[in-house]
N, C-alpha and C. Protein backbone atom coordinates (compact mmCIF):
# COMPACT_ATOMS: atom_id res chain seq x y z
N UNK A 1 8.48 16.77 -11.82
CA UNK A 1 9.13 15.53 -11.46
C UNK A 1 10.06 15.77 -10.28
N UNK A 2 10.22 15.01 -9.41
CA UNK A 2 10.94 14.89 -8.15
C UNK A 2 12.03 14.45 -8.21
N UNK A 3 13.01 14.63 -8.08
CA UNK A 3 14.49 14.14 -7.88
C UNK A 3 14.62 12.58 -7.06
N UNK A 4 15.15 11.92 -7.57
CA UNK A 4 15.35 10.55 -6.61
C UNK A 4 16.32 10.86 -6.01
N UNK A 5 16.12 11.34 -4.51
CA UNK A 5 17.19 11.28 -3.85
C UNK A 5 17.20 10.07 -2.89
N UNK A 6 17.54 10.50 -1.34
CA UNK A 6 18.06 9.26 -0.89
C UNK A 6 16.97 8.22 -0.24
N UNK A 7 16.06 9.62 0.30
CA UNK A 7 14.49 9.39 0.34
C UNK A 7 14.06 8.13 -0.05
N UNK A 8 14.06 8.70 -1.37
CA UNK A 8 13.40 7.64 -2.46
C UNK A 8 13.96 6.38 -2.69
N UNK A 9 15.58 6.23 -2.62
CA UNK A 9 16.11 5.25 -2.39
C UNK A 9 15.81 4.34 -1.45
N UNK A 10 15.96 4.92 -0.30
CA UNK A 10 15.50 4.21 0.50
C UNK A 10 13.90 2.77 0.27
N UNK A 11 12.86 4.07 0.05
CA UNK A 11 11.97 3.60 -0.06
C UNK A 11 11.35 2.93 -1.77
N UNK A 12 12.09 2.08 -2.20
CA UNK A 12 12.74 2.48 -3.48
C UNK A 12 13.30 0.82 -3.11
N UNK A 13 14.31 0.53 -2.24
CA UNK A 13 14.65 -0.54 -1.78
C UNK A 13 13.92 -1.33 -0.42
N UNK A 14 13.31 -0.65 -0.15
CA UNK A 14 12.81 -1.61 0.80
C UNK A 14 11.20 -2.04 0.28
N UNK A 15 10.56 -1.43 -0.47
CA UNK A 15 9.50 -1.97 -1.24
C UNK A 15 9.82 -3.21 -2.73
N UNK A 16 11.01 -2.89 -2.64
CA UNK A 16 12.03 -4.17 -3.34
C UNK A 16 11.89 -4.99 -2.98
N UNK A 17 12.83 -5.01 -1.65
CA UNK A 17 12.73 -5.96 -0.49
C UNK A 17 11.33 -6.84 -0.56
N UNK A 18 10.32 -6.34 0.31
CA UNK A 18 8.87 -6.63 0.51
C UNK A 18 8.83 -7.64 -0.94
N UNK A 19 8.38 -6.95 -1.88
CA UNK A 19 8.38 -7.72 -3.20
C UNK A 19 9.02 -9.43 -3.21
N UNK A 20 10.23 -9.25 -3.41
CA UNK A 20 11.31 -10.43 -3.03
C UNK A 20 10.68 -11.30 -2.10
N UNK A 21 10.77 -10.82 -1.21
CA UNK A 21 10.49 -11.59 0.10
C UNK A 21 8.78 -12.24 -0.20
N UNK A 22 8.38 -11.42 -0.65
CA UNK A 22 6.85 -12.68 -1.17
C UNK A 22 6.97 -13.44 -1.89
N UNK A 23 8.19 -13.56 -2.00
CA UNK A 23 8.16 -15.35 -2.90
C UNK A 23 8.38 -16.22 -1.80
N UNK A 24 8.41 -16.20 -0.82
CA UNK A 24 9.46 -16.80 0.58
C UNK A 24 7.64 -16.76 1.19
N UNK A 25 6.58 -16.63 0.90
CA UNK A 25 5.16 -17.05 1.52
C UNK A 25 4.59 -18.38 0.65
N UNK A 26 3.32 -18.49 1.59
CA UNK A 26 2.67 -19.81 0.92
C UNK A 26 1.98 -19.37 -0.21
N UNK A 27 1.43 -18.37 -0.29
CA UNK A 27 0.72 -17.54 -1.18
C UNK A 27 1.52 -17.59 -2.92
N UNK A 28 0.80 -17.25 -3.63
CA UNK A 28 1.62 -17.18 -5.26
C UNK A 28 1.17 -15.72 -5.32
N UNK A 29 2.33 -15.36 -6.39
CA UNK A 29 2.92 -14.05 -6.03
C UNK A 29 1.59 -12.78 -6.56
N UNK A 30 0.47 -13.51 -7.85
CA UNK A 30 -0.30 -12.84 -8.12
C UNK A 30 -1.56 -12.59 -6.82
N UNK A 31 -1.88 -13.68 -5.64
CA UNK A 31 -2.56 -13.41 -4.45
C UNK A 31 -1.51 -12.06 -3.66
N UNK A 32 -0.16 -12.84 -3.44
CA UNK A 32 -0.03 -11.51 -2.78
C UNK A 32 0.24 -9.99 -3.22
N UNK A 33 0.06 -9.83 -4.90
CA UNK A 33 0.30 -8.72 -5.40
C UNK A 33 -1.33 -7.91 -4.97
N UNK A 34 -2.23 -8.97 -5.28
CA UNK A 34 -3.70 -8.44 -5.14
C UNK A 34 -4.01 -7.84 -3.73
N UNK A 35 -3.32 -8.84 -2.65
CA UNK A 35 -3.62 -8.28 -1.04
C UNK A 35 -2.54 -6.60 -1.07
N UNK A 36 -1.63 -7.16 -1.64
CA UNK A 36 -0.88 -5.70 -1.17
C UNK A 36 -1.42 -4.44 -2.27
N UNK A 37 -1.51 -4.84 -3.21
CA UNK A 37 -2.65 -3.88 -3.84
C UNK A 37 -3.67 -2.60 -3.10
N UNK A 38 -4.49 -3.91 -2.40
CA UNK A 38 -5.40 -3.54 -1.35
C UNK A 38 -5.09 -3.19 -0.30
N UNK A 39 -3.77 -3.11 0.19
CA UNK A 39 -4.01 -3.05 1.33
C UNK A 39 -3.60 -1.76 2.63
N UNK A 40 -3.64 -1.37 3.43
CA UNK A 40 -3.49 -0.22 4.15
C UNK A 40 -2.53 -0.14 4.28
N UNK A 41 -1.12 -0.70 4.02
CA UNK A 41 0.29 -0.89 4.52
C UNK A 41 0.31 -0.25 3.40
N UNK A 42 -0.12 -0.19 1.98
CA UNK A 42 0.06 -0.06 0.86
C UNK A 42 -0.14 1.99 1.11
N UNK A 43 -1.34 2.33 1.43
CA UNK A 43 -1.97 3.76 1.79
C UNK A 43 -0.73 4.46 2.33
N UNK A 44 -0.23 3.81 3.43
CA UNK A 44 0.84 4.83 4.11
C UNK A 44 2.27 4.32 3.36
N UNK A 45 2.24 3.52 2.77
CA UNK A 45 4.15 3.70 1.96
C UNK A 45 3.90 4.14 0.82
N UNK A 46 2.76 4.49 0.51
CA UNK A 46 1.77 6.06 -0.41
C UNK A 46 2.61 6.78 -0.46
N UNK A 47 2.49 7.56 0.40
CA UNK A 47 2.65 8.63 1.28
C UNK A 47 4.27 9.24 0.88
N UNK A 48 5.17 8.27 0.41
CA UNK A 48 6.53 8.37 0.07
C UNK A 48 7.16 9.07 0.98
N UNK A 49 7.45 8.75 2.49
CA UNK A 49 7.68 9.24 3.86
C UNK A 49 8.52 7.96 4.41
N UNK A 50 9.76 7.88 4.31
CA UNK A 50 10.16 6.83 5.32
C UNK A 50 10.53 6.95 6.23
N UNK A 51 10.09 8.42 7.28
CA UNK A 51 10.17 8.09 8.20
C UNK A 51 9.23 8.11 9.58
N UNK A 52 8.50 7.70 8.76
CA UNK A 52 6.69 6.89 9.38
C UNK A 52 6.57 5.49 8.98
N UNK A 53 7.93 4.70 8.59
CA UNK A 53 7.45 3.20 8.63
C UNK A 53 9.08 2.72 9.37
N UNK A 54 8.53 1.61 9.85
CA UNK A 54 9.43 1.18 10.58
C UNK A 54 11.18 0.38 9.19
N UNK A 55 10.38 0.27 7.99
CA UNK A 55 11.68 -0.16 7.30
C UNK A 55 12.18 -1.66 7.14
N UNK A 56 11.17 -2.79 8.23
CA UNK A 56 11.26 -3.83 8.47
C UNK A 56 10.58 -4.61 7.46
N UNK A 57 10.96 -5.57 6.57
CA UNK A 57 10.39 -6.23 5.77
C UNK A 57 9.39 -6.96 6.47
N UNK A 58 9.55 -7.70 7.18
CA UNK A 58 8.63 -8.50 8.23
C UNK A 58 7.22 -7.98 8.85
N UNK A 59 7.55 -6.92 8.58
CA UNK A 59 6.47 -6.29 9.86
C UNK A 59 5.21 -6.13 8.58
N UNK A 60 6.17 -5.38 7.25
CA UNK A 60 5.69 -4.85 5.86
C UNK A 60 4.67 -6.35 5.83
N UNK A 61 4.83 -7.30 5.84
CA UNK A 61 4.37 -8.80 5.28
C UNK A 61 3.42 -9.05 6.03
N UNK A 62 3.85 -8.99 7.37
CA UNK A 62 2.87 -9.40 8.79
C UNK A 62 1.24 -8.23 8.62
N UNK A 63 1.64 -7.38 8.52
CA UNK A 63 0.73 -6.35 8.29
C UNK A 63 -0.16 -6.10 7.11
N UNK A 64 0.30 -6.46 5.69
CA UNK A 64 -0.40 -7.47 4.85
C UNK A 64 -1.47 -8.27 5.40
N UNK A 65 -0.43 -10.12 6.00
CA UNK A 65 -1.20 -10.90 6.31
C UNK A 65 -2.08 -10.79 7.24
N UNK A 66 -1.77 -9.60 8.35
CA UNK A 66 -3.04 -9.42 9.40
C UNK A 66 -4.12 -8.78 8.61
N UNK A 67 -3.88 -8.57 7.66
CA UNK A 67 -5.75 -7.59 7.39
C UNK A 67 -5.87 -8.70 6.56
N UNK A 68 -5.32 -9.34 5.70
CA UNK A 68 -6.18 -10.34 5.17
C UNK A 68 -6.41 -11.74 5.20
N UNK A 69 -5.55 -11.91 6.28
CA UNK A 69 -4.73 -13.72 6.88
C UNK A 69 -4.29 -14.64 5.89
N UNK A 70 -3.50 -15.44 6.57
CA UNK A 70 -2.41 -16.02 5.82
C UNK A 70 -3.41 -16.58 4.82
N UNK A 71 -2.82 -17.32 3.37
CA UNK A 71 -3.40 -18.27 2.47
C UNK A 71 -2.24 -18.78 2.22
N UNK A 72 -2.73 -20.28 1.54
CA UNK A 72 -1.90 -20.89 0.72
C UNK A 72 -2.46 -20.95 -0.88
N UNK A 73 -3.21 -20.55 -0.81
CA UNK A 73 -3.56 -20.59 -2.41
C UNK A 73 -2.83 -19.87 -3.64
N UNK A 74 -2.63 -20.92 -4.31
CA UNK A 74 -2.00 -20.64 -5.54
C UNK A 74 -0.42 -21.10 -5.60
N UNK A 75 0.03 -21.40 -6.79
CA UNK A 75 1.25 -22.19 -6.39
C UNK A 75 2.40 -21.10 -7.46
N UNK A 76 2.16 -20.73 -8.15
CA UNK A 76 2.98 -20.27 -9.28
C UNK A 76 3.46 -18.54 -8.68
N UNK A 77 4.75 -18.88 -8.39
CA UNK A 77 5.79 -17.37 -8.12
C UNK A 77 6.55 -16.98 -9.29
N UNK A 78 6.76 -15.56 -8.86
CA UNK A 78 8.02 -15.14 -10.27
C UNK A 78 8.88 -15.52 -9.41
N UNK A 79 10.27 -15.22 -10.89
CA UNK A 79 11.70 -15.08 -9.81
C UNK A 79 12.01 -13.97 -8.73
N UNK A 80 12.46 -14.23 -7.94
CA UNK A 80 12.82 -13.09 -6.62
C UNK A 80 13.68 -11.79 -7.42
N UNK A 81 14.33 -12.08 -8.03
CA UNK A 81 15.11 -11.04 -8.71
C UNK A 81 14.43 -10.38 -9.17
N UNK A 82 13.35 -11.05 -10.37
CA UNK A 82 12.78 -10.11 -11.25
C UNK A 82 11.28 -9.14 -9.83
N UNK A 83 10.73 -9.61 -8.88
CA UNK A 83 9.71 -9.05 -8.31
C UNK A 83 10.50 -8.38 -7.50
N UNK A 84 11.84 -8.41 -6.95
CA UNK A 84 12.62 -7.14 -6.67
C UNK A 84 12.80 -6.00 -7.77
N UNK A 85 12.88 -5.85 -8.86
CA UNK A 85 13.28 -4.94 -9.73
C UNK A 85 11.61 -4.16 -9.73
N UNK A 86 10.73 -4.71 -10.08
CA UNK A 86 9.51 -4.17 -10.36
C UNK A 86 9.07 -3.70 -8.99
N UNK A 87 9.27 -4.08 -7.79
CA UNK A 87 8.97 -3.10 -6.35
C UNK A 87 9.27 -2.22 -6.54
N UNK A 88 11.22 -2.06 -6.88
CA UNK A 88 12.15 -1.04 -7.01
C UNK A 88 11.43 -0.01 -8.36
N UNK A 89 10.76 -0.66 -9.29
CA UNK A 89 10.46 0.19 -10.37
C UNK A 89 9.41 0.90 -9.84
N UNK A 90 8.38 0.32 -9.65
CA UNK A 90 7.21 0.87 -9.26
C UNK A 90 7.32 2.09 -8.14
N UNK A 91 7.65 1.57 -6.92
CA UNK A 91 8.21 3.12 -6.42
C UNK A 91 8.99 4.06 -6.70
N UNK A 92 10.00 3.59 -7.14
CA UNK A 92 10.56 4.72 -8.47
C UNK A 92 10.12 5.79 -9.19
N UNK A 93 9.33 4.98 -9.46
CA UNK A 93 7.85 5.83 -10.33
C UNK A 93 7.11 6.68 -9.60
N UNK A 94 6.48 5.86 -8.08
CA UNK A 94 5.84 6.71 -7.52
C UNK A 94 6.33 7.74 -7.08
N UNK A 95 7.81 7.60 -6.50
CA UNK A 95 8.34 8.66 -5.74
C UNK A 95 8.80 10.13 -7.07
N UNK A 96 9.57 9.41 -7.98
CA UNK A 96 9.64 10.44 -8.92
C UNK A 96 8.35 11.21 -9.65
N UNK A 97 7.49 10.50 -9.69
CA UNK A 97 6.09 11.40 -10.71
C UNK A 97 5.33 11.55 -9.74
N UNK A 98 4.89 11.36 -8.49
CA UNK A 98 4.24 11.57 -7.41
C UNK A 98 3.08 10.63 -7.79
N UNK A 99 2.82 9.54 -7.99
CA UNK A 99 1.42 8.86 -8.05
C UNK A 99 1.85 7.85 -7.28
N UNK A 100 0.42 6.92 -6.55
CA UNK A 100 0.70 6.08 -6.10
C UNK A 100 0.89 4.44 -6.91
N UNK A 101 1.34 3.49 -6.36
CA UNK A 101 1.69 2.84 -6.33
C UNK A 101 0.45 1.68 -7.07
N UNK A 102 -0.61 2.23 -6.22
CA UNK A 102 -1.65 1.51 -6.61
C UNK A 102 -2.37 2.08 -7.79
N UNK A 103 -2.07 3.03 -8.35
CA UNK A 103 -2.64 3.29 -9.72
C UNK A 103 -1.48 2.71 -10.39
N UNK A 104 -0.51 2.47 -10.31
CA UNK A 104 0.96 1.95 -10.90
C UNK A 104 0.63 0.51 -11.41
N UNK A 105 -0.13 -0.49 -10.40
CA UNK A 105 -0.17 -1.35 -10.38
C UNK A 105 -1.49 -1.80 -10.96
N UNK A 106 -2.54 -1.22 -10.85
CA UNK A 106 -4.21 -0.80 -11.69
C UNK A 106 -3.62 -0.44 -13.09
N UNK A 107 -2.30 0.03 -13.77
CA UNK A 107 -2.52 0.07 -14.64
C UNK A 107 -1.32 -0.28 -16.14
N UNK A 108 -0.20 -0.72 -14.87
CA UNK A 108 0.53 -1.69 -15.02
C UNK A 108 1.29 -2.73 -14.64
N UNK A 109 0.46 -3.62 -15.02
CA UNK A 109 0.59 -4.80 -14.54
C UNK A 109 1.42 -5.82 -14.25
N UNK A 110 1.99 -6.35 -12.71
CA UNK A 110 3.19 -6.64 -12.88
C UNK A 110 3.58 -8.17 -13.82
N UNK A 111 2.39 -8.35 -14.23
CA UNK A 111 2.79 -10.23 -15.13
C UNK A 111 3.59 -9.09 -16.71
N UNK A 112 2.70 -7.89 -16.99
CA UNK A 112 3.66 -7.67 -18.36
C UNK A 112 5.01 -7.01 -18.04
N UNK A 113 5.09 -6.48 -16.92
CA UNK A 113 6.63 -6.26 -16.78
C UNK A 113 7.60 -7.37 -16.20
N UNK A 114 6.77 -8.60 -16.31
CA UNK A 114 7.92 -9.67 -16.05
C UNK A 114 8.94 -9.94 -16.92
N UNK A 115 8.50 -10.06 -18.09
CA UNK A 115 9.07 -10.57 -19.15
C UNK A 115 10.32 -9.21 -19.28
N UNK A 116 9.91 -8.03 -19.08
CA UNK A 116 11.09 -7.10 -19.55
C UNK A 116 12.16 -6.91 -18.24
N UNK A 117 12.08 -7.96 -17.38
CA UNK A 117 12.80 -7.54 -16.56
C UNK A 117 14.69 -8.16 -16.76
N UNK A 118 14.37 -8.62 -17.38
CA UNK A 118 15.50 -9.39 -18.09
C UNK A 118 16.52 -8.69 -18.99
N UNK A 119 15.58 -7.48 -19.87
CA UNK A 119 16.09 -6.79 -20.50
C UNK A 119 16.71 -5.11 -20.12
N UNK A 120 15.58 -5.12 -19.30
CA UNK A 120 15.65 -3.55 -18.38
C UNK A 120 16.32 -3.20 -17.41
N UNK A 121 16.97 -4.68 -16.48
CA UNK A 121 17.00 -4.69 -14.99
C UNK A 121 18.41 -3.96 -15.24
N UNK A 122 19.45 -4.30 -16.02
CA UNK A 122 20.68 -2.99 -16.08
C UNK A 122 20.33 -1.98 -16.43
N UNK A 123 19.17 -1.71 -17.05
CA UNK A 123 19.36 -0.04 -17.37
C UNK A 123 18.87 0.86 -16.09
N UNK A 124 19.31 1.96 -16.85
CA UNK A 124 19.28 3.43 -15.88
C UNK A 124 17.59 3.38 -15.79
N UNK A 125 16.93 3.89 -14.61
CA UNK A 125 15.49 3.43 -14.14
C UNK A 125 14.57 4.76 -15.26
N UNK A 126 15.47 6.27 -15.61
CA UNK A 126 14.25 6.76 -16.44
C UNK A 126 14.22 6.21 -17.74
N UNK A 127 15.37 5.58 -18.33
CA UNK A 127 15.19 4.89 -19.84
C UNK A 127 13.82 3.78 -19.96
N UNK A 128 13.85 2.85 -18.67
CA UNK A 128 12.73 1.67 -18.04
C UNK A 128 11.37 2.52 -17.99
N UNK A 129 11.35 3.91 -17.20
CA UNK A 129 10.18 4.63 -17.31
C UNK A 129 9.96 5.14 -18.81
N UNK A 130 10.69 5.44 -19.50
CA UNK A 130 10.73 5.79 -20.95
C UNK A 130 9.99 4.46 -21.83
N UNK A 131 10.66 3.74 -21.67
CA UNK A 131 10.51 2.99 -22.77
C UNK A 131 9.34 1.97 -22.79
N UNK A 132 9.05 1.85 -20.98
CA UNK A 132 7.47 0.89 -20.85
C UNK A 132 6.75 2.19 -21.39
N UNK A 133 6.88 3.33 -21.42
CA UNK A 133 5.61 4.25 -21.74
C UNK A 133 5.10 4.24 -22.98
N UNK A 134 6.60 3.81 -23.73
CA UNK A 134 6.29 3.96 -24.86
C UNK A 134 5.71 2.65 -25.64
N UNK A 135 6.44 1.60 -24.86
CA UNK A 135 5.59 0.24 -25.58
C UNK A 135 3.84 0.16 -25.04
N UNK A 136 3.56 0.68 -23.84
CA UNK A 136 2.00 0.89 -23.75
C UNK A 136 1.26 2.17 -24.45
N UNK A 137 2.63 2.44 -25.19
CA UNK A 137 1.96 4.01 -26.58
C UNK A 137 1.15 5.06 -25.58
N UNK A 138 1.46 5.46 -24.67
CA UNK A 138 1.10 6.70 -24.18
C UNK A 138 2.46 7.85 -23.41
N UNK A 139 1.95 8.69 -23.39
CA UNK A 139 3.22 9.65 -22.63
C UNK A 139 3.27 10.20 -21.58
N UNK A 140 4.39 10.42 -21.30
CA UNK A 140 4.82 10.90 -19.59
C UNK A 140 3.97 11.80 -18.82
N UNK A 141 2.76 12.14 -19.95
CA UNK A 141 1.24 13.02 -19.16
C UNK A 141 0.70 12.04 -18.78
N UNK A 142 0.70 10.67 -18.99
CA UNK A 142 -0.28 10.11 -18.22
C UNK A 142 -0.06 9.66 -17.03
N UNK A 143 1.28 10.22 -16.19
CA UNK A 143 1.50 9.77 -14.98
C UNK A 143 0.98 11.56 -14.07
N UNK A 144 0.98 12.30 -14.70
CA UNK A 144 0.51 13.50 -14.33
C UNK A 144 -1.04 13.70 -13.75
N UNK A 145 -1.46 13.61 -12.89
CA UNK A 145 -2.60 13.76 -12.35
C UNK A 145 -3.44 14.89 -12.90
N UNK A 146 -2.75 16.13 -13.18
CA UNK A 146 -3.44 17.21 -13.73
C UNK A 146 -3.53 16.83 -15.52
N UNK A 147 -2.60 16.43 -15.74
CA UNK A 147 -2.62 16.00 -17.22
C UNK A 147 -3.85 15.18 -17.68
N UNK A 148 -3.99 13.99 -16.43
CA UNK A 148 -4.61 13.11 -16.28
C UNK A 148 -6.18 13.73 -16.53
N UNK A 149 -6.40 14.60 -15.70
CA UNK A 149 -7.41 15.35 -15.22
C UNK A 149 -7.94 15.69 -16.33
N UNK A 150 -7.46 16.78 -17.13
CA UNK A 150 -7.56 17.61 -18.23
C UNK A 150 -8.19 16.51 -19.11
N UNK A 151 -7.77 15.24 -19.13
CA UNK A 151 -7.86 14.35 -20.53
C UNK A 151 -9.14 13.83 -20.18
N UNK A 152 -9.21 13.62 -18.93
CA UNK A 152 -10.36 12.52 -19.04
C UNK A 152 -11.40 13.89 -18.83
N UNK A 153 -11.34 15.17 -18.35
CA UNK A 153 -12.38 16.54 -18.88
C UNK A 153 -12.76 16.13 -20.56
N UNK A 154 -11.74 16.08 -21.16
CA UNK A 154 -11.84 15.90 -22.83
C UNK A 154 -12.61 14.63 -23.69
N UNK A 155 -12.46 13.63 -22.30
CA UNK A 155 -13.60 12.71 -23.45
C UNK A 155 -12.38 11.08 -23.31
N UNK A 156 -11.03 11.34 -22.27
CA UNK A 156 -10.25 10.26 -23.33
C UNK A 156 -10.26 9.61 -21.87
N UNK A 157 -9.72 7.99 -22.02
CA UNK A 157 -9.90 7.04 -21.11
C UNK A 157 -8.94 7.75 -19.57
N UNK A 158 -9.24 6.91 -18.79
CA UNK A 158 -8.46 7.14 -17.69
C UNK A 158 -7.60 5.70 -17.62
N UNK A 159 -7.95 4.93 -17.56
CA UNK A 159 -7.05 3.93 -17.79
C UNK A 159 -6.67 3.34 -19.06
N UNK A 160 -5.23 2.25 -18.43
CA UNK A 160 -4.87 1.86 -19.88
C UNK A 160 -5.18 0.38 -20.29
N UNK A 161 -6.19 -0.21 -18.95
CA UNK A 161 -6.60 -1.59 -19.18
C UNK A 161 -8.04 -1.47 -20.04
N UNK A 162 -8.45 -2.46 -20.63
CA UNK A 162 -9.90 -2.82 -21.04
C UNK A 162 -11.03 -2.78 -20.50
């Protein structure tokens, strides 16, 4: 496990940011979770390097909407607060256990961490990594790639969806 230092902070808050700020599009927040999912902006803030992105929320959005162009489809957003906390979580995650973002999001999903954001958003971020692990009943090997590895050698799922 990696230390959250300032690094990570950084990048940590500005994938916050990004988050937030897609409630402020025409898009509903599950289209733009799916484009940024997919998308190449997504590959290099991978990478957990901030200083190969410019840091600009705008540019983060624009670069989104250029690979997949603007939409208006869909009407239903979360709150800005709560899709700030889950940016902030999710890289959190990535930067501390080293996985990306997009297996984060392939395999937890941000509609079920809506509801706990209410309850989680004061706590300390490894109790939040603790305790979603434990309500999806698996353990801190399954963010382990080699752990990962070993299991699915053995016969057991790789993911935790259906």
């Amino acid at each position: 496990m990696r230390e959250f230092d300032l690094e990570g902070l950084r990048l940590a808050e500005y994938q916050a940011k990004i988050f937030e700020a897609s409630s402020n599009l025409e898009c509903s927040t599950a289209i733009f979770m799916r484009r940024f999912l997919h998308s190449n902006f997504l590959m290099v803030l991978d990478k957990n390097d901030w200083s190969i992105l410019t840091l600009d929320v705008k540019d983060a959005l624009s670069s989104v909407n250029e690979q997949f162009g603007e939409t208006t489809y869909g009407k239903k957003k979360e709150a800005k607060e709560a899709l700030f906390w889950i940016g902030y979580l999710y890289r959190y995650i990535s930067y501390t256990r080293n996985v990306s973002v997009r297996f984060l999001l392939n395999n937890f999903d941000y509609k079920d961490l809506i509801p706990l954001y209410y309850v989680y958003h004061t706590q300390d971020m490894e109790w939040c990594v603790r305790s979603i692990l434990e309500k999806y009943g698996i353990d801190e090997g399954f963010l382990d790639a080699n752990i990962r590895l070993k299991r699915i050698m053995q016969g057991h799922p790789y993911s935790l969806r259906k």
